[in-house]
C-alpha atoms as a PDB file:
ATOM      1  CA  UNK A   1     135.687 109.487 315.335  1.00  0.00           C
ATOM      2  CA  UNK A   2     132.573 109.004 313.376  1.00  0.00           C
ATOM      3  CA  UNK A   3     129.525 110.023 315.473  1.00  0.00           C
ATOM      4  CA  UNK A   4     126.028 108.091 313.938  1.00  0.00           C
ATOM      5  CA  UNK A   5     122.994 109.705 314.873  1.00  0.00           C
ATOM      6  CA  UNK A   6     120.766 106.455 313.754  1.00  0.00           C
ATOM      7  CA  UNK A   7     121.567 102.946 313.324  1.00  0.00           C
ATOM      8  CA  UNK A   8     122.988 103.318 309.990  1.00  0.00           C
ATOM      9  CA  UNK A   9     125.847 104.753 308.842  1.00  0.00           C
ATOM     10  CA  UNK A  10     123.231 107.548 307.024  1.00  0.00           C
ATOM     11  CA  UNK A  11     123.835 111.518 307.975  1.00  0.00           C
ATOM     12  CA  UNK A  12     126.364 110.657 310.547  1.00  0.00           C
ATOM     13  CA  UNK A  13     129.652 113.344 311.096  1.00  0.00           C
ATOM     14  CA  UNK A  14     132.924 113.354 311.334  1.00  0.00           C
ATOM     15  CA  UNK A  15     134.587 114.450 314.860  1.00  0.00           C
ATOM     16  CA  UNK A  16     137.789 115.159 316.552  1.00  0.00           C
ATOM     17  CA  UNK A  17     137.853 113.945 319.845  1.00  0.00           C
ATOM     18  CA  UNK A  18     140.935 114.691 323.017  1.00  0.00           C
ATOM     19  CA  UNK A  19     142.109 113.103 325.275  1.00  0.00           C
ATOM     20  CA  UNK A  20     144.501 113.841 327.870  1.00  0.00           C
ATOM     21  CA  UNK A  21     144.396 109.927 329.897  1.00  0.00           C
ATOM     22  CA  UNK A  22     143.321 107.990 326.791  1.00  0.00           C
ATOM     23  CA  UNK A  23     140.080 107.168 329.076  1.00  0.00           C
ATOM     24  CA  UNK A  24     138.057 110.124 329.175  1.00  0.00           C
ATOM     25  CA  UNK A  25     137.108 112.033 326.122  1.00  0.00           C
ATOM     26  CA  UNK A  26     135.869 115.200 324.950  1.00  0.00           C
ATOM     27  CA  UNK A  27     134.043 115.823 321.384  1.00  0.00           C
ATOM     28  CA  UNK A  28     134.880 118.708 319.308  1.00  0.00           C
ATOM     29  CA  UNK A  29     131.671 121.002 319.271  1.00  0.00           C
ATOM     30  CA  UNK A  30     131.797 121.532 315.398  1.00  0.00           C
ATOM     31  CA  UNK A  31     132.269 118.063 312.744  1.00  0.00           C
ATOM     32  CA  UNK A  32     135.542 118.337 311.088  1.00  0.00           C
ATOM     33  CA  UNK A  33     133.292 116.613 307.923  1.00  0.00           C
ATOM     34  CA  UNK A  34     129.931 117.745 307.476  1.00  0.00           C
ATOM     35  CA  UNK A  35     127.949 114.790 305.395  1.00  0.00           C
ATOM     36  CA  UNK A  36     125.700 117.819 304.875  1.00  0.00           C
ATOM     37  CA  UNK A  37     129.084 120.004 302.658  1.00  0.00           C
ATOM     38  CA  UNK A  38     131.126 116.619 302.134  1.00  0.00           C
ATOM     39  CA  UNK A  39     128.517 116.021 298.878  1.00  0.00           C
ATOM     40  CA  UNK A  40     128.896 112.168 300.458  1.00  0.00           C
ATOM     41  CA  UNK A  41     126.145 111.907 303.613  1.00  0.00           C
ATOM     42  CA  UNK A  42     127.085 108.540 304.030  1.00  0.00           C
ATOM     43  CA  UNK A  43     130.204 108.832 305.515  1.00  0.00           C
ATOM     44  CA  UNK A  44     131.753 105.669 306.962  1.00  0.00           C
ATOM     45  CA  UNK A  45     135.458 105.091 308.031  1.00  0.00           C
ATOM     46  CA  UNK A  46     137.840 107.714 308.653  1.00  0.00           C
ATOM     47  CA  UNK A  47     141.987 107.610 309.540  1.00  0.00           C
ATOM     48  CA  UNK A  48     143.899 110.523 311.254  1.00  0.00           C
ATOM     49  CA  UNK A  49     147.779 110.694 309.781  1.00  0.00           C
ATOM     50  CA  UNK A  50     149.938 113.476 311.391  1.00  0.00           C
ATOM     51  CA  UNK A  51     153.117 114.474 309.932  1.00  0.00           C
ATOM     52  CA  UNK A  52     155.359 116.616 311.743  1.00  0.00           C
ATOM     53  CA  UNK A  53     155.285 117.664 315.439  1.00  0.00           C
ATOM     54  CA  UNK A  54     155.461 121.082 316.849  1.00  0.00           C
ATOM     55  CA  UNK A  55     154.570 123.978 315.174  1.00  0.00           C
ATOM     56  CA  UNK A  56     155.385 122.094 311.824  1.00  0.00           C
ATOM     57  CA  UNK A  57     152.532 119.411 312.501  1.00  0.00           C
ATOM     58  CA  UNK A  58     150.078 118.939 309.727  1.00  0.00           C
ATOM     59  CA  UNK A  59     147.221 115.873 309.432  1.00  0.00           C
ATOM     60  CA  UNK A  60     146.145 114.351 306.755  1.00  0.00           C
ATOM     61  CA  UNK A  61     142.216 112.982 307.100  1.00  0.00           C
ATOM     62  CA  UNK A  62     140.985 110.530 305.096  1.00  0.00           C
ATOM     63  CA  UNK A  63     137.491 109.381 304.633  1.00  0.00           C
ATOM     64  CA  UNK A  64     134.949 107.414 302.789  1.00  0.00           C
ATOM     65  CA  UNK A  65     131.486 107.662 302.138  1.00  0.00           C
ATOM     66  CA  UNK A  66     128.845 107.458 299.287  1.00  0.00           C
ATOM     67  CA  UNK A  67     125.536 109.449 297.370  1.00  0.00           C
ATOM     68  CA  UNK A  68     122.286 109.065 298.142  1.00  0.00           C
ATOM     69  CA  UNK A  69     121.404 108.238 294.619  1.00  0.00           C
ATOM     70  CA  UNK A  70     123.879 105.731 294.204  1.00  0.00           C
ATOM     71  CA  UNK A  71     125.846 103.225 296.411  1.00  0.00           C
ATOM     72  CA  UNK A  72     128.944 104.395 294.860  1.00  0.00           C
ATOM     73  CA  UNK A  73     132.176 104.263 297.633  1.00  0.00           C
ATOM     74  CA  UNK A  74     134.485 107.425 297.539  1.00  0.00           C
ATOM     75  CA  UNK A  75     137.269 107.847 299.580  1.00  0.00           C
ATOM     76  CA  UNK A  76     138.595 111.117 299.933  1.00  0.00           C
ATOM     77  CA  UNK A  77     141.531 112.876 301.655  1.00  0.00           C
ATOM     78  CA  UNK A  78     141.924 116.299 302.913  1.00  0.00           C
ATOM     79  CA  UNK A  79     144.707 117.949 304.740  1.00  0.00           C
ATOM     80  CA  UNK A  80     145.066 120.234 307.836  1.00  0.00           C
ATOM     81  CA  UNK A  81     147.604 122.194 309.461  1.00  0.00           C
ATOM     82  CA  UNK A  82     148.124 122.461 313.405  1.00  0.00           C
ATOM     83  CA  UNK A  83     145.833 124.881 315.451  1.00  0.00           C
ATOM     84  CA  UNK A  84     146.419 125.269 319.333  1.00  0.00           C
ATOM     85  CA  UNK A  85     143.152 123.761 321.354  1.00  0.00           C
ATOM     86  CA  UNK A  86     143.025 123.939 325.457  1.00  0.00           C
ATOM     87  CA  UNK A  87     141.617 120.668 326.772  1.00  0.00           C
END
């Protein structure tokens, strides 16, 4: 999920958020994507893929955004592998 601190899509992060009823959420405490390290502080749409399940599940993230300077899209893509988290 992208969290927007403003009414613009400008210096907003990128979250993971759980779910155990698909009703009530909880927010990761740190952004998986930064816009402050991503070089891109316009981030905009994001997509979750898993591959795998078990203890061979991976994600792939991928993400868009754009400079400061320049309006510029870039999407991007990143991958991560599975880490246990306690809801």
């Amino acid at each position: 999920m992208h969290v927007i601190p403003s009414e613009t899509v400008q210096r907003g992060n990128l979250y993971l958020l759980r779910s155990k009823d698909g009703i009530t959420w909880k927010r990761s405490e740190t952004p998986i994507i930064s816009h402050e390290e991503s070089g891109y502080p316009n981030l905009y749409k994001s997509a979750l893929v898993p591959h795998g399940n078990g203890d061979d599940l991976t994600f792939e993230l991928y993400y868009s955004g754009f400079s400061e300077d320049r309006a510029d899209w870039r999407s991007n893509r990143t991958v991560a592998e599975r880490v246990h988290a306690d809801f």
